[in-house]
Protein backbone atom coordinates (compact mmCIF):
# COMPACT_ATOMS: atom_id res chain seq x y z
CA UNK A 1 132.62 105.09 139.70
CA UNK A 2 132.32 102.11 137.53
CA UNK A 3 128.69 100.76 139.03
CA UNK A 4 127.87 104.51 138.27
CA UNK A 5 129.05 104.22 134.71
CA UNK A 6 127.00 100.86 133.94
CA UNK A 7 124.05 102.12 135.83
CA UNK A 8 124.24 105.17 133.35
CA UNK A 9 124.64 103.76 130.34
CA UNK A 10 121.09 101.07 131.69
CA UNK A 11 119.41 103.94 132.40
CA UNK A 12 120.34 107.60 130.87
CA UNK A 13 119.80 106.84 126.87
CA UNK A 14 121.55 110.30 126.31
CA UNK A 15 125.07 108.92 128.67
CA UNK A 16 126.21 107.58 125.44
CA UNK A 17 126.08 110.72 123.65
CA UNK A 18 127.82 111.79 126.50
CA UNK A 19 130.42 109.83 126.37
CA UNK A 20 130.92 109.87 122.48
CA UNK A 21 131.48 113.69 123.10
CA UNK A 22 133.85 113.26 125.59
CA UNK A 23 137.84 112.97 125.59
CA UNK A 24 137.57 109.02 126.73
CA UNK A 25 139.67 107.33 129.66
CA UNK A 26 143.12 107.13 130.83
CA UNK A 27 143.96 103.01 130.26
CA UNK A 28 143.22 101.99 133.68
CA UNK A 29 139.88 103.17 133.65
CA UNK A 30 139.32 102.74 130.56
CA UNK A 31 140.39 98.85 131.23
CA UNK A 32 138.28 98.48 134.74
CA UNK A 33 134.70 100.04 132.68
CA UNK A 34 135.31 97.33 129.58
CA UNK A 35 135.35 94.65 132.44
CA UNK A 36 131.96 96.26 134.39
CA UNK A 37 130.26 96.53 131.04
CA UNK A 38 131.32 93.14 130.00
CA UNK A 39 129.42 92.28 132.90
CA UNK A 40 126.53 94.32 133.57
CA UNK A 41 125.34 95.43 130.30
CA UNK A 42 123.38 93.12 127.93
CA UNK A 43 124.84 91.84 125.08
CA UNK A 44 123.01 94.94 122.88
CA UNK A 45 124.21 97.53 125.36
CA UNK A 46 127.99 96.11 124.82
CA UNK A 47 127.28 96.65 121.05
CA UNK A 48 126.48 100.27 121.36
CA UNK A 49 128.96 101.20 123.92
CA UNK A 50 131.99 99.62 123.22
CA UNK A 51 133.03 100.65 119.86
CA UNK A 52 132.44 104.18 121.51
CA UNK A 53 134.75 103.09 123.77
CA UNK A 54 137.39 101.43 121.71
CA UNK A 55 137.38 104.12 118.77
CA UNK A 56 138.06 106.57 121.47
CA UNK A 57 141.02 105.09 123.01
CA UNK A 58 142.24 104.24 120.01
CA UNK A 59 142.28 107.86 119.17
CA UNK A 60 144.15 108.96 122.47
CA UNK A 61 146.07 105.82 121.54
CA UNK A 62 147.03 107.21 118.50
CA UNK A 63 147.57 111.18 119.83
CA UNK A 64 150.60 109.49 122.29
CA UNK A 65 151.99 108.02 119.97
CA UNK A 66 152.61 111.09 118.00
CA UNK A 67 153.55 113.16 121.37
CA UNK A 68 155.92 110.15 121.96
CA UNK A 69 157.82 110.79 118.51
CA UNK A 70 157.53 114.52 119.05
CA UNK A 71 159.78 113.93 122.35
CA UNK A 72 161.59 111.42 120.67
CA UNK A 73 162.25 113.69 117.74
CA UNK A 74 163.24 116.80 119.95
CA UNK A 75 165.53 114.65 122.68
CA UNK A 76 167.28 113.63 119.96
CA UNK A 77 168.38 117.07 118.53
CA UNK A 78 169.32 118.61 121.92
CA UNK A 79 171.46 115.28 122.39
CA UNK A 80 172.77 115.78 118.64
CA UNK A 81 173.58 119.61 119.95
CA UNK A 82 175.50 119.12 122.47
CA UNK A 83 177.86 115.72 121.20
């Protein structure tokens, strides 16, 4: 999958777009494409891509969090409920 990805992004000019329009990656993907593009894109191809990739994990990043507090938020009422 990952060879895939970095051939893509070499060779598809629209894959970025792709990408940009596209939900991101869970964090072990996400962290096993940074290290393939680290090494198998040129240093202008790394410029373009990753803050694609960065701004969208930081994004999903950012959407757990606020699930997390949501949960957080809700386990403590039930617990508050039933003390």
């Amino acid at each position: 999958m990952v060879d895939t990805f970095v051939y893509q992004v070499k060779h598809e000019p629209e894959f970025v777009d792709m990408v940009k329009a596209s939900k991101g990656f869970c964090v072990h993907h996400f962290a096993d494409l940074v290290e393939a593009c680290g090494e198998g894109l040129s240093q202008k191809e790394q410029e373009q891509l990753f803050p694609v990739l960065f701004d969208q994990m930081n994004r999903e990043l950012d959407r757990m969090q606020g699930d997390f507090l949501s949960v957080r938020f809700i386990v403590w009422r039930i617990l508050d409920e039933i003390q």
